[in-house]
Protein backbone atom coordinates (compact mmCIF):
# COMPACT_ATOMS: atom_id res chain seq x y z
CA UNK A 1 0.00 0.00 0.00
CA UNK A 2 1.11 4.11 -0.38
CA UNK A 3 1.89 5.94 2.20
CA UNK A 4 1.04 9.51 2.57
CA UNK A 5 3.99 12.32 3.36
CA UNK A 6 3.49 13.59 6.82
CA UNK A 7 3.68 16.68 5.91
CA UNK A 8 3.97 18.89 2.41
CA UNK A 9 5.62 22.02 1.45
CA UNK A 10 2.95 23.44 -0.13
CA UNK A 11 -1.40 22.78 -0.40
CA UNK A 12 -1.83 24.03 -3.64
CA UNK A 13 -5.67 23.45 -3.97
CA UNK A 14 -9.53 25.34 -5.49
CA UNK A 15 -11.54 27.67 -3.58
CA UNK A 16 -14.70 27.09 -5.14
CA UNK A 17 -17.47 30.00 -4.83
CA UNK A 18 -20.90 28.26 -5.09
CA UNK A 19 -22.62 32.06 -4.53
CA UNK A 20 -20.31 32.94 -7.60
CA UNK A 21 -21.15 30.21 -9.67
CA UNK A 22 -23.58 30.05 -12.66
CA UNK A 23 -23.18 26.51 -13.64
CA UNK A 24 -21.90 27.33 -17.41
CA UNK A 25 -19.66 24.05 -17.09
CA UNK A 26 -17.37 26.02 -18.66
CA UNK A 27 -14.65 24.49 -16.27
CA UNK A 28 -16.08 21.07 -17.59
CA UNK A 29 -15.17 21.77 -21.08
CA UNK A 30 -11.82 23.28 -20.95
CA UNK A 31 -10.85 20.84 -18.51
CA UNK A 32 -11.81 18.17 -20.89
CA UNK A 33 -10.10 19.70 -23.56
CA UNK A 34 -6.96 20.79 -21.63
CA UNK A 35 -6.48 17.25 -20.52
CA UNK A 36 -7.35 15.52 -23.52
CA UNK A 37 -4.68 17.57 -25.88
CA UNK A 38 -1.96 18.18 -23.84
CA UNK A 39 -1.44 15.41 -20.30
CA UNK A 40 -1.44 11.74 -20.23
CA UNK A 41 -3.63 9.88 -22.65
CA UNK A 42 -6.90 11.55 -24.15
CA UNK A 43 -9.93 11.27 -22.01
CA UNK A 44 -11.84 9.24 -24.04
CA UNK A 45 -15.70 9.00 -24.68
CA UNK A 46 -17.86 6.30 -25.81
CA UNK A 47 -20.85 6.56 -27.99
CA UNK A 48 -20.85 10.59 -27.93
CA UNK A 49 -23.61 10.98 -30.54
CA UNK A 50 -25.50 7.65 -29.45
CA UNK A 51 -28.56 6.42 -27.20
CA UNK A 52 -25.74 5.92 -24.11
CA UNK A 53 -22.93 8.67 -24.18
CA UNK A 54 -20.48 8.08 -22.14
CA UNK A 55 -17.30 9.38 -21.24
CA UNK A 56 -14.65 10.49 -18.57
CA UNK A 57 -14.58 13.78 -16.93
CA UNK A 58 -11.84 15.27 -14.03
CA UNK A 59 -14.59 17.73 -13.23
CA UNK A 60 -18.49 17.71 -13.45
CA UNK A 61 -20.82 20.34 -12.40
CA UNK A 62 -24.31 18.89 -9.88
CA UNK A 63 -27.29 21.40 -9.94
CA UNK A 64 -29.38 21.13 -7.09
CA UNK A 65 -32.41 23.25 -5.69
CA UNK A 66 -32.62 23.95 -2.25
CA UNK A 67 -34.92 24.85 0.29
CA UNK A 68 -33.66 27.02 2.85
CA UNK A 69 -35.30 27.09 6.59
CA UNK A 70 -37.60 29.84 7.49
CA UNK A 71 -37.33 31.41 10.94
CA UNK A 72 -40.04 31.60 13.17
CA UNK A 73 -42.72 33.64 12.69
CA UNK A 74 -42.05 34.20 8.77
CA UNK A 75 -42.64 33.01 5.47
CA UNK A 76 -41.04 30.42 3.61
CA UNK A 77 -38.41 31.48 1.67
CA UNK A 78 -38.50 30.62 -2.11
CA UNK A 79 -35.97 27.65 -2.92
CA UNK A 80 -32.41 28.87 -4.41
CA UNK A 81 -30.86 27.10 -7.24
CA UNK A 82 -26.97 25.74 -6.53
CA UNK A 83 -24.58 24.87 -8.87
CA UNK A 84 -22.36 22.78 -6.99
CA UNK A 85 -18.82 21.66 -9.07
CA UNK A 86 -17.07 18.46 -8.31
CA UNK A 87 -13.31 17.32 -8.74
CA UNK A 88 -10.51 15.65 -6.86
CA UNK A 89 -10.09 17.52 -3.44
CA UNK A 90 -6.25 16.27 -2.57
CA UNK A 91 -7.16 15.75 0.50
CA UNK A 92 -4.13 15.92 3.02
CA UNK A 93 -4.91 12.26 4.57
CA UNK A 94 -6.36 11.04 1.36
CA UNK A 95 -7.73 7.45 1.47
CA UNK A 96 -7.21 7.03 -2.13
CA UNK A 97 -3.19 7.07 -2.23
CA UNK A 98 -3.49 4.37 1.19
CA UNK A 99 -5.35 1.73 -0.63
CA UNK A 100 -3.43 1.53 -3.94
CA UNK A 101 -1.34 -1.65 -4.28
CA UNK A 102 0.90 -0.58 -6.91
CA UNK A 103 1.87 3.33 -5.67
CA UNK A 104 0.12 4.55 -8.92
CA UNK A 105 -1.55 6.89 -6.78
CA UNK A 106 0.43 9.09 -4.69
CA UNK A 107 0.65 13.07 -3.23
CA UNK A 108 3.57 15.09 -3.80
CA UNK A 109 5.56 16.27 -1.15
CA UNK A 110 6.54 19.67 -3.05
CA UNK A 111 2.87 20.48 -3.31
CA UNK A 112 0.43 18.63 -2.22
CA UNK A 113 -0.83 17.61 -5.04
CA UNK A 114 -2.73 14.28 -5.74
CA UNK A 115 -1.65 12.39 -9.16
CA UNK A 116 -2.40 8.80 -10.28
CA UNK A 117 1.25 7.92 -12.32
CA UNK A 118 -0.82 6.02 -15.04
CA UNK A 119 2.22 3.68 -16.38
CA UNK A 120 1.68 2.35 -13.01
CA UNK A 121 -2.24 2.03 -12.82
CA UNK A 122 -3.74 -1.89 -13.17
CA UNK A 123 -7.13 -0.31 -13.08
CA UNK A 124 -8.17 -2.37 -10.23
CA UNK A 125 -10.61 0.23 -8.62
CA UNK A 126 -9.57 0.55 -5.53
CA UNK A 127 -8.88 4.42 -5.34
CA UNK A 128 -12.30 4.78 -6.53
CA UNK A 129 -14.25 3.11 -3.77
CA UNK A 130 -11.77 4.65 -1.31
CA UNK A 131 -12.46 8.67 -2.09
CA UNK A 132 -15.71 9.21 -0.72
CA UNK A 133 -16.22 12.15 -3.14
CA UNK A 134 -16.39 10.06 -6.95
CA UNK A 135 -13.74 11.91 -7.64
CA UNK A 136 -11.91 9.29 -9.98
CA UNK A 137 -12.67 8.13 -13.16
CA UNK A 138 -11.97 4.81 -14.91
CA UNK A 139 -10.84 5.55 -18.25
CA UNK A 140 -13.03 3.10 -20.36
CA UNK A 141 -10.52 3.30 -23.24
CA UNK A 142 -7.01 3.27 -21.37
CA UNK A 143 -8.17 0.76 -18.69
CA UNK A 144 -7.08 3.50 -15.88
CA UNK A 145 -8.03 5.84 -13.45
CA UNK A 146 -7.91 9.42 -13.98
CA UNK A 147 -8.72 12.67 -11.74
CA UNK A 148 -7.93 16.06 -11.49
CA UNK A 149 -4.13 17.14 -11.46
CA UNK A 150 -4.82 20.88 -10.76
CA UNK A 151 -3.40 21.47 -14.34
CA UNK A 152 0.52 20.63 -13.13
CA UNK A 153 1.83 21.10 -16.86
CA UNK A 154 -0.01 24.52 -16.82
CA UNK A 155 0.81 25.63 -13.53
CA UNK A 156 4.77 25.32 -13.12
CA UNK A 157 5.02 25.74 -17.46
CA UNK A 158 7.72 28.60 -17.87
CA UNK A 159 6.65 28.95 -21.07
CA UNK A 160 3.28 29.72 -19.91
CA UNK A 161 2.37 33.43 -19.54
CA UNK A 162 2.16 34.18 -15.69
CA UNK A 163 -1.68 34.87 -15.96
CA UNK A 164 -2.06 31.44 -17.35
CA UNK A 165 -0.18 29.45 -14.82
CA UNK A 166 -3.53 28.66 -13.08
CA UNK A 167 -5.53 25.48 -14.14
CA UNK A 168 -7.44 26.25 -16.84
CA UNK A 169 -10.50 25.77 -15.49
CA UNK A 170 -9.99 28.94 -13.07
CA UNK A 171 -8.62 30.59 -16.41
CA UNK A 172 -11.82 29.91 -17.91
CA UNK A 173 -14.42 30.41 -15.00
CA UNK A 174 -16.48 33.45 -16.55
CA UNK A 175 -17.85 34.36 -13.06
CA UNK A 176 -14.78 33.89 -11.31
CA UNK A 177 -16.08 31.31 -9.37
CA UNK A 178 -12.73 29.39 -8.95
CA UNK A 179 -9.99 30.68 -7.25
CA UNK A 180 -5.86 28.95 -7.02
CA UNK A 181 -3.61 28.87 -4.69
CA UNK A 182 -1.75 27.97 -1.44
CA UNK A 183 -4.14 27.19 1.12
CA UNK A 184 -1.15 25.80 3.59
CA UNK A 185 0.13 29.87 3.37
CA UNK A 186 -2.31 31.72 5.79
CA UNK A 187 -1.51 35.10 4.06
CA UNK A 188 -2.37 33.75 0.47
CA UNK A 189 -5.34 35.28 -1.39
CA UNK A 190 -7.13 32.00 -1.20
CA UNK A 191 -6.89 31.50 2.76
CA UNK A 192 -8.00 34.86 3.08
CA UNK A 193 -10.78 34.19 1.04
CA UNK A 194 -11.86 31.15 3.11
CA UNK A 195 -11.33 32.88 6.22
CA UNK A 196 -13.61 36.38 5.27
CA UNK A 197 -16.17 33.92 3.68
CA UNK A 198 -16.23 31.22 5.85
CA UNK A 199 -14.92 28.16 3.97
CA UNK A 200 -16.35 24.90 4.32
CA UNK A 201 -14.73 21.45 3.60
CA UNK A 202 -16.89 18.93 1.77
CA UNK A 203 -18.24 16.10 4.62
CA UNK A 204 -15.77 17.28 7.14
CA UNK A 205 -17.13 13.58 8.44
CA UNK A 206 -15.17 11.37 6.77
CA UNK A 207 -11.78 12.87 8.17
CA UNK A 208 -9.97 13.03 4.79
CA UNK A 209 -9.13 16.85 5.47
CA UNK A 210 -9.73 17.79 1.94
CA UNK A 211 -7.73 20.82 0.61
CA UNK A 212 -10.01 22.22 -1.75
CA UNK A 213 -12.81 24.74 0.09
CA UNK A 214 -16.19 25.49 -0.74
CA UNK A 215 -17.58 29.62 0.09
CA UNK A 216 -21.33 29.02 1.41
CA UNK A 217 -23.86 30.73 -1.26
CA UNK A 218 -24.87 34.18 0.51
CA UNK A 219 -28.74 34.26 1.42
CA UNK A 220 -30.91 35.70 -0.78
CA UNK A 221 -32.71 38.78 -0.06
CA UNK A 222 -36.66 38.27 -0.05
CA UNK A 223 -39.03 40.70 -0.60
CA UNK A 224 -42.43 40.00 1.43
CA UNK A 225 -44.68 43.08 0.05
CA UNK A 226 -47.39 42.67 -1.74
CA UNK A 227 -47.89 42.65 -4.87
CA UNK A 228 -49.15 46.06 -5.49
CA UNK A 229 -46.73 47.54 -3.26
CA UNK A 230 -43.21 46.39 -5.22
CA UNK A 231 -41.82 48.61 -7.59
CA UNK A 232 -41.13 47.10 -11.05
CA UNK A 233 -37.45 47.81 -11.49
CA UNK A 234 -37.90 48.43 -15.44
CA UNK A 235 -40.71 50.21 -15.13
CA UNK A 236 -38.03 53.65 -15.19
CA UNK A 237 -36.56 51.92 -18.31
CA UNK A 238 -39.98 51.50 -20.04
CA UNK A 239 -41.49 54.75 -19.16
CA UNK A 240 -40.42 56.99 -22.52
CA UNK A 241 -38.33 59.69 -22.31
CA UNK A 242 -40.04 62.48 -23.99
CA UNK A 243 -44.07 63.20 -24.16
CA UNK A 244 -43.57 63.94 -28.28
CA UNK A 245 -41.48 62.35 -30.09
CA UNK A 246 -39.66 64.65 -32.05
CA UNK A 247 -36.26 64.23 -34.83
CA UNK A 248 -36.45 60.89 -36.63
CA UNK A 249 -38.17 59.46 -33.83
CA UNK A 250 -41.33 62.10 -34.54
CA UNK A 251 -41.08 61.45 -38.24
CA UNK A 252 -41.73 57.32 -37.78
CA UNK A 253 -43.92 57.94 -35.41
CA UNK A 254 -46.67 59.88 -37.61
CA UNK A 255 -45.79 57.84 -40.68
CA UNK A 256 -46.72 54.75 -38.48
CA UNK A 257 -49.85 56.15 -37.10
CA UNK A 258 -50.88 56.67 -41.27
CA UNK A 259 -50.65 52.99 -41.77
């Protein structure tokens, strides 16, 4: 079996917003792409235009609705959509490395960082019913596991602009949803983030001390009033701006009235 280092230089991990994010799965795609052109072997699908599509992902994005608790004395409050994205966590005492028989899986002293060294991989499983998060992948095509790698060839690539030298999934994030960075280094941008926000780990329960943290979505605002008494917020932007039209404006207007 792997052992795990008892302690790492470095915990390089995500801070995921789920307030922030819109559920675009535009992580989903580049990370498919990213992985599939440039480390390892392709992820491969099977039967992408059939009746069964399948295929392997290092990152998938859950939707869920949610109903949150009303306090006493007041209304419900109307259910909140969450887009919740899921990938490997490294998690510092991660049960996935322990279990595998061959060392294929194993996290990096320098950083923290969870890899599966796929030369090494039988495919037997293991690591898979070990992470409690289905975070790993069997590779139907390559007969191996894959998961997320935090973009390693991206994020120490010299030949990488410095804005770029972020997994490309928090590259790609349109709502800036994902944030990178050293979560071992209190004064990093990312443990600041998790301390003014409050970050959560995913089932604290199962004692895995993931690395990755997920920022609570922020409560939103209801408005009680009746109907009669809330103000359309467009209503300003519908009202017109002038009592007669005048210029071109005038012109259609009477031309249109002729019709």
């Amino acid at each position: 079996m792997t052992t795990l280092p008892e302690t790492t230089q470095r915990k390089m991990g995500l801070v995921i917003d789920l307030d922030t994010c819109v559920g675009c799965h535009a992580c989903v795609v580049s990370c498919k792409g990213w992985n599939t052109e440039n480390y390892g072997a392709p992820l491969s699908d099977q039967d992408p235009y059939g009746d069964d599509p399948r295929g392997t992902f290092l990152n998938r994005v859950h939707s869920y609705e949610v109903q949150p608790l009303a306090e006493s004395g007041m209304p419900h409050p109307a259910a909140q959509l969450i887009h919740f994205p899921k990938s490997c966590l490294h998690c510092e005492d991660a049960p996935c490395v322990t279990v595998c028989p061959t060392g294929a899986s194993y996290k990096r002293v320098e950083d923290g960082i969870v890899l599966v060294n796929e030369s090494d991989c039988i495919g037997c499983g293991l690591c898979a019913w070990a992470c409690p998060y289905g975070a790993r992948e069997m590779d139907a095509a390559e007969g191996v596991m894959k998961k997320c790698t935090l973009c390693v060839d991206r994020i120490y690539n010299d030949n990488l602009p410095e804005e770029d030298r972020v997994p490309v999934c928090v590259r790609t994030c349109p709502a800036g949803a994902r944030h990178f960075g050293d979560l071992g280094d209190p004064e990093s941008d990312v443990s600041k983030l998790v301390e003014e926000r409050g970050g959560m780990d995913l089932m604290p329960e199962q004692g895995t001390k993931p690395v990755n943290q997920y920022l609570p979505p922020r409560p939103k605002d209801q408005v009680m009033a009746a109907p009669e008494a809330q103000i359309d917020v467009l209503a300003p932007l519908l009202a017109p701006v002038a009592e007669e039209p005048k210029g071109f404006i005038g012109w259609l207007d009477k031309a249109l009235e002729k019709i």
